[in-house]
C-alpha atoms as a PDB file:
ATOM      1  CA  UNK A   1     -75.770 -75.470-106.962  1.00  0.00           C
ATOM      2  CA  UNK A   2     -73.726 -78.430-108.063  1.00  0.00           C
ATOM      3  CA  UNK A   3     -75.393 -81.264-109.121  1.00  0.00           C
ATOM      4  CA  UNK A   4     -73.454 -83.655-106.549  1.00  0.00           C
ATOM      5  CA  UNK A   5     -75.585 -83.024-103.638  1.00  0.00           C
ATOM      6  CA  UNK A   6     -78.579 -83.439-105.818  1.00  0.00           C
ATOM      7  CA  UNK A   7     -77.358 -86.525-107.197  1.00  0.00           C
ATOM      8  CA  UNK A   8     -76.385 -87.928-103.193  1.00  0.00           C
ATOM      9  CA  UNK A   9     -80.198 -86.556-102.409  1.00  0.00           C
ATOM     10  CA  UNK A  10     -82.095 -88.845-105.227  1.00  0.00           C
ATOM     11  CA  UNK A  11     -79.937 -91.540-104.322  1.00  0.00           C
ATOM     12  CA  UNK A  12     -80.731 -91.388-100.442  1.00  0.00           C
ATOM     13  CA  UNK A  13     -84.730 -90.331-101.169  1.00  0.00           C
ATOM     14  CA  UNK A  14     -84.813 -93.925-103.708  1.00  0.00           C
ATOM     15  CA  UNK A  15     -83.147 -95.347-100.429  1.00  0.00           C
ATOM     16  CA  UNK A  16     -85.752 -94.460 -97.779  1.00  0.00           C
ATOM     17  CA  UNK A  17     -88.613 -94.994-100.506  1.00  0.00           C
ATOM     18  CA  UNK A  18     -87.230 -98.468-100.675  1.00  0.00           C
ATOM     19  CA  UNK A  19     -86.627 -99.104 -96.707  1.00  0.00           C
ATOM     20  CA  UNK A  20     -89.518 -97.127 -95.692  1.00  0.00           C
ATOM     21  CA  UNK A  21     -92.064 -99.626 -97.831  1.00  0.00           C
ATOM     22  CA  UNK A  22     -89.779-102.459 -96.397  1.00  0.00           C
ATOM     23  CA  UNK A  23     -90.658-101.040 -92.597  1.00  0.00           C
ATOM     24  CA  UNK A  24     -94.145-101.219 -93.650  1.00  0.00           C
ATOM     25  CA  UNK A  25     -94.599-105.230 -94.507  1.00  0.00           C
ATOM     26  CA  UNK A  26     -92.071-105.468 -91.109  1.00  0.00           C
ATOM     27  CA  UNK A  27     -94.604-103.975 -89.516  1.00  0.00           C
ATOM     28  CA  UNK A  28     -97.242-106.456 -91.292  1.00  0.00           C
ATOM     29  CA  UNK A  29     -95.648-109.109 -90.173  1.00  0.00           C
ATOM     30  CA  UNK A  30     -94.972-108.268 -86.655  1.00  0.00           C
ATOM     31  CA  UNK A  31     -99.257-108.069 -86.484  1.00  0.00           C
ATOM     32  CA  UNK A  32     -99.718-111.520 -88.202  1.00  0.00           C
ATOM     33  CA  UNK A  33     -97.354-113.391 -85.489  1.00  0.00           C
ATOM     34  CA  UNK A  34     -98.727-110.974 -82.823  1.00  0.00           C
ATOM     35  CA  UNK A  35    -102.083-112.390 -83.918  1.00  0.00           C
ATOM     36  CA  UNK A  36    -101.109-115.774 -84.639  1.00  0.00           C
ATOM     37  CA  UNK A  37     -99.611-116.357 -81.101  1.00  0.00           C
ATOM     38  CA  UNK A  38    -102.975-115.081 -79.555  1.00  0.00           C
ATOM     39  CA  UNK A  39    -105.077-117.582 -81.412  1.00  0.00           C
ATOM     40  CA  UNK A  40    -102.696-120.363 -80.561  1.00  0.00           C
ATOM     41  CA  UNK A  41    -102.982-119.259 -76.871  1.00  0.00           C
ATOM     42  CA  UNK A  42    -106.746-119.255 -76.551  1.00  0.00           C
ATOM     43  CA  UNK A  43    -107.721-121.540 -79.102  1.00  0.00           C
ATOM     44  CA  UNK A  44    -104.732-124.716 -78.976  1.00  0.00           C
ATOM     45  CA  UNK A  45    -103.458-124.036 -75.970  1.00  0.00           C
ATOM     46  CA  UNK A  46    -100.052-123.296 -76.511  1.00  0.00           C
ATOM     47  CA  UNK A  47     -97.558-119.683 -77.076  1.00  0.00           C
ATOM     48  CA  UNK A  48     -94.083-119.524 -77.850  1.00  0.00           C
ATOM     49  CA  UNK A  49     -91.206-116.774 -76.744  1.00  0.00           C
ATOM     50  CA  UNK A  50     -89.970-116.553 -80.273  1.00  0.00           C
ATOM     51  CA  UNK A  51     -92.690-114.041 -80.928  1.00  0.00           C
ATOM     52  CA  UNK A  52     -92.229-111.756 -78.236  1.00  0.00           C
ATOM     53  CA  UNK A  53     -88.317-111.824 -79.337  1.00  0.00           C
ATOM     54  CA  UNK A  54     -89.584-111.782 -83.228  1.00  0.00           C
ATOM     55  CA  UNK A  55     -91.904-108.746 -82.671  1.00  0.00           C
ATOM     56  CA  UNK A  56     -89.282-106.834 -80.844  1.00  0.00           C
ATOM     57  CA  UNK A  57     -86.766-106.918 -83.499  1.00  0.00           C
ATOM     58  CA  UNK A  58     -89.088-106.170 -86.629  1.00  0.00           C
ATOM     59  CA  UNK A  59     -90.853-102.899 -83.798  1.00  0.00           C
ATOM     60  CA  UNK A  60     -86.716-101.887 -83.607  1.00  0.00           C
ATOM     61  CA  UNK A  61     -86.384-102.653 -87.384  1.00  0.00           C
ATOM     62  CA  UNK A  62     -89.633-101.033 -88.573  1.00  0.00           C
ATOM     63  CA  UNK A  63     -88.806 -98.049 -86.398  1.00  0.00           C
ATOM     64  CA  UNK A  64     -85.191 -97.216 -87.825  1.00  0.00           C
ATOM     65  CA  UNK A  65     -86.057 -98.627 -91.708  1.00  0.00           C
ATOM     66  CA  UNK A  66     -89.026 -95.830 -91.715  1.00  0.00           C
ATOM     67  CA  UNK A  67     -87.181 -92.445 -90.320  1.00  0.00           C
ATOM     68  CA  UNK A  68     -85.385 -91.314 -93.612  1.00  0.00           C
ATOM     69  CA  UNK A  69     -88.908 -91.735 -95.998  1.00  0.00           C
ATOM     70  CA  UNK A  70     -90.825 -90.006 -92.816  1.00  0.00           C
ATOM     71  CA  UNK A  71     -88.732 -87.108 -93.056  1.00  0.00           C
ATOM     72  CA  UNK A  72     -88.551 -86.957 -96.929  1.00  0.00           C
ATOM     73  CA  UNK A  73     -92.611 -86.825 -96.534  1.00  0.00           C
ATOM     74  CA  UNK A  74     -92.435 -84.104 -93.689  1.00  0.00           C
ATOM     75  CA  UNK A  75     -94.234 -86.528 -91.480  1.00  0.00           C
ATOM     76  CA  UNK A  76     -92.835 -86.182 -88.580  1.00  0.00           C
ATOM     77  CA  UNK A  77     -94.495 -84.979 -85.912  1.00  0.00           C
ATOM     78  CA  UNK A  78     -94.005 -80.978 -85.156  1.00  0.00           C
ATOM     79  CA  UNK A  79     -95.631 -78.261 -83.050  1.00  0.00           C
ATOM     80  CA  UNK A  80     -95.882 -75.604 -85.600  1.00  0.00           C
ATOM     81  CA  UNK A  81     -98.693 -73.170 -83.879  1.00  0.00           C
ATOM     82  CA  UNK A  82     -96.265 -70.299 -82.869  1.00  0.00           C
ATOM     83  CA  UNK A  83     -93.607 -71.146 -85.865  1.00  0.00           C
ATOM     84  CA  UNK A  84     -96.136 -70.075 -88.516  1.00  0.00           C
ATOM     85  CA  UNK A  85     -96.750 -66.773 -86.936  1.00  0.00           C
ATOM     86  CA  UNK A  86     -92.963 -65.680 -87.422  1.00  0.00           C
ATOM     87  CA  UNK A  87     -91.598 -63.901 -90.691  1.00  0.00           C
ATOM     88  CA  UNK A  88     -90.257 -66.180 -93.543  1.00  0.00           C
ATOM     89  CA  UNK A  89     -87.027 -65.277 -92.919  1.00  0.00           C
ATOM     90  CA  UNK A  90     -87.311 -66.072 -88.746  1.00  0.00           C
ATOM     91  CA  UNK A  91     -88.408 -69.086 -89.686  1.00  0.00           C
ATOM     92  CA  UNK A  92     -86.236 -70.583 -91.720  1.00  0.00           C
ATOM     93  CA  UNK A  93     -83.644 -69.795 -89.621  1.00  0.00           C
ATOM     94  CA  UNK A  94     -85.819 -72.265 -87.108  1.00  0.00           C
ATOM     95  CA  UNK A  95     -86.215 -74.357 -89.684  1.00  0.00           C
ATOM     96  CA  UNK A  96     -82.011 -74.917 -89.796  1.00  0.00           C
ATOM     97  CA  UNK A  97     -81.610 -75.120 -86.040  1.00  0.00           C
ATOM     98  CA  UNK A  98     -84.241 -77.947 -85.845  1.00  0.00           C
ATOM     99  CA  UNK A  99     -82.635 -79.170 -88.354  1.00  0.00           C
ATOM    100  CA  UNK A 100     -79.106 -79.453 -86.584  1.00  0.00           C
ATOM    101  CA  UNK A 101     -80.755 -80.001 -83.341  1.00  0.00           C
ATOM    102  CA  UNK A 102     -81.823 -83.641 -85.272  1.00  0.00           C
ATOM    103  CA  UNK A 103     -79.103 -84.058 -87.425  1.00  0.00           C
ATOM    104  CA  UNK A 104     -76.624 -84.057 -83.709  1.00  0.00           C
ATOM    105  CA  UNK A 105     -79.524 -86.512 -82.289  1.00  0.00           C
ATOM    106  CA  UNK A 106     -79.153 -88.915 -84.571  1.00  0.00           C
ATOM    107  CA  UNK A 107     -75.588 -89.149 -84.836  1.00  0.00           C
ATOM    108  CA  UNK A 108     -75.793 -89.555 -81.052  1.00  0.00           C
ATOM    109  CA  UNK A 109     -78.403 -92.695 -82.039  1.00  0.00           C
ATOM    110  CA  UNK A 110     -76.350 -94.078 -84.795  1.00  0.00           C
ATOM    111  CA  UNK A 111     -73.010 -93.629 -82.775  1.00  0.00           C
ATOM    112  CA  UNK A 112     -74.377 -95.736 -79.907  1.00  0.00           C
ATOM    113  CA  UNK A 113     -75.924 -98.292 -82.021  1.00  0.00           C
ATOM    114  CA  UNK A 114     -72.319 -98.894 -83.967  1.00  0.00           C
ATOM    115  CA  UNK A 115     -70.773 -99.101 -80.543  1.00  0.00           C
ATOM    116  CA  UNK A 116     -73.744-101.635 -79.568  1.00  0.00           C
ATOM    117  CA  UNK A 117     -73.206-103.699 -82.561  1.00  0.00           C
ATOM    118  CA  UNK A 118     -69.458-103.928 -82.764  1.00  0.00           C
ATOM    119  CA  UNK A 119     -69.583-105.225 -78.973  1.00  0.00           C
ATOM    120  CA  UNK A 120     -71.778-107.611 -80.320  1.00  0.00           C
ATOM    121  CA  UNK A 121     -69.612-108.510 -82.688  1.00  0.00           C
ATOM    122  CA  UNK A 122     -66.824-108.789 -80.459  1.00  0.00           C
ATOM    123  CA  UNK A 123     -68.538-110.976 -78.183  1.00  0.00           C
ATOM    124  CA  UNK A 124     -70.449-113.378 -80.622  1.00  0.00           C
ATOM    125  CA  UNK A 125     -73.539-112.404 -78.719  1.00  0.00           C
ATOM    126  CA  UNK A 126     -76.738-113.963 -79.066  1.00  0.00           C
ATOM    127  CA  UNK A 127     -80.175-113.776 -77.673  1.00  0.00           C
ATOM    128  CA  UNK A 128     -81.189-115.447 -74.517  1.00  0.00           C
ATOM    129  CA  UNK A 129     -84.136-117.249 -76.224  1.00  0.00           C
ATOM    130  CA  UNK A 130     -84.825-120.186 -77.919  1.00  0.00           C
ATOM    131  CA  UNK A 131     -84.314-119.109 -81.179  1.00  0.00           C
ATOM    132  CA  UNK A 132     -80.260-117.674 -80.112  1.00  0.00           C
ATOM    133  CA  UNK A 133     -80.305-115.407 -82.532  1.00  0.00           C
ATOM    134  CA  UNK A 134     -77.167-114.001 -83.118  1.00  0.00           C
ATOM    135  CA  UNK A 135     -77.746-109.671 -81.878  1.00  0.00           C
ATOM    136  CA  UNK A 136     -75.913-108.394 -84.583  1.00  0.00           C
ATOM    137  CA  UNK A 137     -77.939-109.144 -87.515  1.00  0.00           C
ATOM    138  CA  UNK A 138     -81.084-107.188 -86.005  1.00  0.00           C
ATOM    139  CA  UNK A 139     -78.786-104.510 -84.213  1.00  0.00           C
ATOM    140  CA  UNK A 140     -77.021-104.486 -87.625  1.00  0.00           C
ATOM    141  CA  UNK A 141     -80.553-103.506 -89.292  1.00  0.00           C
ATOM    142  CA  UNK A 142     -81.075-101.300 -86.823  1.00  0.00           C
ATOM    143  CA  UNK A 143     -78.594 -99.213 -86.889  1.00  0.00           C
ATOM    144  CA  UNK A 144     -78.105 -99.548 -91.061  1.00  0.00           C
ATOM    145  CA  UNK A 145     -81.574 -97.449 -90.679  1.00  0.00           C
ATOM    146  CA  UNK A 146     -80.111 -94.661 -88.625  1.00  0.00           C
ATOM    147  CA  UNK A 147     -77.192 -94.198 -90.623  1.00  0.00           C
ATOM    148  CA  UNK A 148     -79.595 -93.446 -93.589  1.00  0.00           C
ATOM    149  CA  UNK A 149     -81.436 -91.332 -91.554  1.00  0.00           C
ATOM    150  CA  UNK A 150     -78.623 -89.249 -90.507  1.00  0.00           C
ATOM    151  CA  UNK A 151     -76.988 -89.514 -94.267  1.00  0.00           C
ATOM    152  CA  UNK A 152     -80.317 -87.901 -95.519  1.00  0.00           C
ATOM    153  CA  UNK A 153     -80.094 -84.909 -92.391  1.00  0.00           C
ATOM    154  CA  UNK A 154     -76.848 -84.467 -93.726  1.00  0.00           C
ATOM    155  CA  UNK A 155     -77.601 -83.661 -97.422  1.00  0.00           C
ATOM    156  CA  UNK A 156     -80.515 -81.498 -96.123  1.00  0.00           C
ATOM    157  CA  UNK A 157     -78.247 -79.473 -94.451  1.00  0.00           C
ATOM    158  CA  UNK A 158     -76.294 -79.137 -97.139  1.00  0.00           C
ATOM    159  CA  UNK A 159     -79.074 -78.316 -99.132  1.00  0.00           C
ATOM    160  CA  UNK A 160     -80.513 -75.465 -96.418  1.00  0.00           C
ATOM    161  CA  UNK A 161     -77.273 -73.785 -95.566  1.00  0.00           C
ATOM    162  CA  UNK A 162     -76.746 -73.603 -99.546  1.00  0.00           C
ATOM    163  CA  UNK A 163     -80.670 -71.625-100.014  1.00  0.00           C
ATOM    164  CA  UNK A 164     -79.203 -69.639 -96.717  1.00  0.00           C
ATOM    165  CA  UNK A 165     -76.205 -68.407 -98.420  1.00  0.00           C
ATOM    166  CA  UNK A 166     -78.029 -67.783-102.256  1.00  0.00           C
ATOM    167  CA  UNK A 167     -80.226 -65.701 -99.239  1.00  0.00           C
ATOM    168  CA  UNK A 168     -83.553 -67.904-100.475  1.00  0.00           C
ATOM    169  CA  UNK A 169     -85.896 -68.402 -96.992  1.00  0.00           C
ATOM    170  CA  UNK A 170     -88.371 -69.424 -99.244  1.00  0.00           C
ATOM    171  CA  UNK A 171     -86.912 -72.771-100.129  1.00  0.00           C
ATOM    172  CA  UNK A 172     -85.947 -73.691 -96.528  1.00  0.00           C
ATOM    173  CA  UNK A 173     -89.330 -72.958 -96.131  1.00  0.00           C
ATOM    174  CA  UNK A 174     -90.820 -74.997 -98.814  1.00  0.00           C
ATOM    175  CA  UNK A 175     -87.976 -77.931 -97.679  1.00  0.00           C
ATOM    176  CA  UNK A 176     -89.121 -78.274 -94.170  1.00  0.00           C
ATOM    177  CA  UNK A 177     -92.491 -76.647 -93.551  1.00  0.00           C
ATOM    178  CA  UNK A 178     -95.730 -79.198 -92.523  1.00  0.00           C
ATOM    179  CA  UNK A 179     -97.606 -80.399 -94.875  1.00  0.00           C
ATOM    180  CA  UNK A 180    -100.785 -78.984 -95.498  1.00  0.00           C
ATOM    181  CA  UNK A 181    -103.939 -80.778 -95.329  1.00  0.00           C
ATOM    182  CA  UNK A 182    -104.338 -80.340 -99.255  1.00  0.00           C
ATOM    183  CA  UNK A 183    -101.152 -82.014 -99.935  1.00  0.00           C
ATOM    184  CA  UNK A 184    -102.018 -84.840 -97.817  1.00  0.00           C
ATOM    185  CA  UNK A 185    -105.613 -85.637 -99.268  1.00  0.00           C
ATOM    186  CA  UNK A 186    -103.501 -84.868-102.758  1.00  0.00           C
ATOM    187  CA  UNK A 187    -101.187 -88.128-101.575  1.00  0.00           C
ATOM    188  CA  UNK A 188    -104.535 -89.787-100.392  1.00  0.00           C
ATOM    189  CA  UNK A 189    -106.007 -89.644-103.730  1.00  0.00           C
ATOM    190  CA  UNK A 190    -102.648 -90.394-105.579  1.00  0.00           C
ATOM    191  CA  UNK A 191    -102.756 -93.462-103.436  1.00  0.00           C
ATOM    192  CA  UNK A 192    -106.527 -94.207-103.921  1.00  0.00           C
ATOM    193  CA  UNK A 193    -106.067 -93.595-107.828  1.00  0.00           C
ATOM    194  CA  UNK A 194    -109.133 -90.840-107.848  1.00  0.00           C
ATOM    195  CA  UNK A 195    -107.053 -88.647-110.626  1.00  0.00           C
ATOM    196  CA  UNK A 196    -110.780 -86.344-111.447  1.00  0.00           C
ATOM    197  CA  UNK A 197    -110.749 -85.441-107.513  1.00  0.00           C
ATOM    198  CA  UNK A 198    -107.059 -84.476-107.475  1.00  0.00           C
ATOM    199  CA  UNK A 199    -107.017 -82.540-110.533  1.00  0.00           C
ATOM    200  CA  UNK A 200    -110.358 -80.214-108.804  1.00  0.00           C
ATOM    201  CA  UNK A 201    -107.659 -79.927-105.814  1.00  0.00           C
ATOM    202  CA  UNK A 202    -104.767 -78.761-107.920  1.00  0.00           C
ATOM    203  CA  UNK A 203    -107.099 -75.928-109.260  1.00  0.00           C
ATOM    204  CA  UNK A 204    -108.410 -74.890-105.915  1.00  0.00           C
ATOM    205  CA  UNK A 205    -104.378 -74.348-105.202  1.00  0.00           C
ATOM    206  CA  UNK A 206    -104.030 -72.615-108.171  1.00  0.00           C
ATOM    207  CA  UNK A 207    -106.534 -70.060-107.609  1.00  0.00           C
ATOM    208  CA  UNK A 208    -105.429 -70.087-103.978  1.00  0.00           C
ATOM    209  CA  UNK A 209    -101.807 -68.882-104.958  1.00  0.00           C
ATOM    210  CA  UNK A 210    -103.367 -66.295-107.659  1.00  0.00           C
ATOM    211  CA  UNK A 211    -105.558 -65.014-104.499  1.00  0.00           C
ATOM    212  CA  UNK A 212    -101.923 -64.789-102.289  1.00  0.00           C
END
C-alpha cells in the first residue's frame, strides 16, 4: 500500500491525540465553573449566566474535539454480541458498512455545522448573554472537531477497502473490532506506570495466541 495514506493516517491520529487531551482539560474546566457557580450560589449569594453559556460551549467543544481519538482507541460504544458470532470474513464486511454508515453521518454533522457557522458569519451573530460572544468562534471549534472526525473515517476507509481488495478480513478485523478487556487494563497500567503487571499480561496473550 502506498505510504500516502499512511502518512495522512499518523498525521490525523497525532491530530486527535492532540484535540482529544485538549477535550479532556475542556471538560475540566467546564466542572470547576460548574462548581464554582454552585458555591457562589449557596455560600455568597450570587450566580452568573456566563456559566451556563460557558459550560455549554466547552460540553459542544469537548464533545466534537474528542470523536477522532475515541475512534482511533475503538471506544466508541458498540453492540457486538451477535457480530462476534459471524465468520471473519461476514464480519468485516460489517465492519465496512458501519463504517460508511458513520463516515455519511458525520458528513451530514459537519455539513450542517459549516452551514451553521457561515450564517453566523454572515450575520455577525452573537450570543444573547452578557458575555455577547460572537457564535462563530465556538461553532467554529465545533465543527473544526467534526471535520477531523470525518477526515480520520475517511482514511479508514481507505485503509479497509484497500485490506478488502489485498482480500485480508483479518486486518479490518483487527482495525475495527472492540477492544478486549486485556487491552484496556494493558492501557490502564500503561497509564498507571505498573510496567511488572503489564509485562505478566503480555505473556498471558502470548500463550493465549499459541493456545488459538
Amino acid at each position: 500500500m502506498s505510504n500516502f495514506p499512511l502518512i495522512i493516517y499518523k498525521s490525523v491520529q497525532r491530530t486527535a491525540d492532540w484535540m482529544v487531551s485538549i477535550a479532556g482539560f475542556a471538560y475540566l474546566l467546564m466542572t470547576v465553573l460548574i462548581c464554582t457557580d454552585v458555591f457562589a450560589r449557596k455560600f455568597l449569594g450570587f450566580s452568573t449566566e456566563a456559566t451556563v453559556e460557558l459550560s455549554g460551549y466547552l460540553l459542544a467543544f469537548g464533545m466534537s474535539w474528542g470523536l477522532a481519538g475515541t475512534l482511533i482507541q475503538r471506544g466508541h460504544i458498540r453492540i457486538d454480541v451477535i457480530l462476534q458470532k459471524f465468520p471473519l470474513w461476514p464480519r468485516a464486511i460489517l465492519h465496512i458498512l458501519a463504517l460508511l454508515v458513520l463516515q455519511i453521518s458525520a458528513f451530514a454533522m459537519t455539513y450542517g455545522a459549516y452551514q451553521l457557522v457561515a450564517e453566523s458569519q454572515l450575520l455577525n451573530a452573537t450570543d444573547l448573554t452578557s458575555l455577547r460572544t460572537p457564535l462563530i468562534i465556538p461553532q467554529g471549534l465545533w465543527m473544526f472537531g467534526l471535520a477531523i472526525f470525518l477526515l480520520l473515517i475517511c482514511v479508514l476507509m481507505v485503509q479497509a477497502l484497500y485490506h478488502l481488495f489485498k482480500a485480508n478480513p483479518q486486518a479490518i478485523d483487527d482495525m475495527f473490532k472492540p477492544r478486549t478487556y486485556v487491552e484496556e487494563a494493558e492501557e490502564t497500567l500503561d497509564a498507571l506506570g505498573h510496567k511488572d503487571v503489564q509485562l505478566k499480561l503480555d505473556d498471558v496473550n502470548q500463550q493465549k495466541g499459541g493456545q488459538s
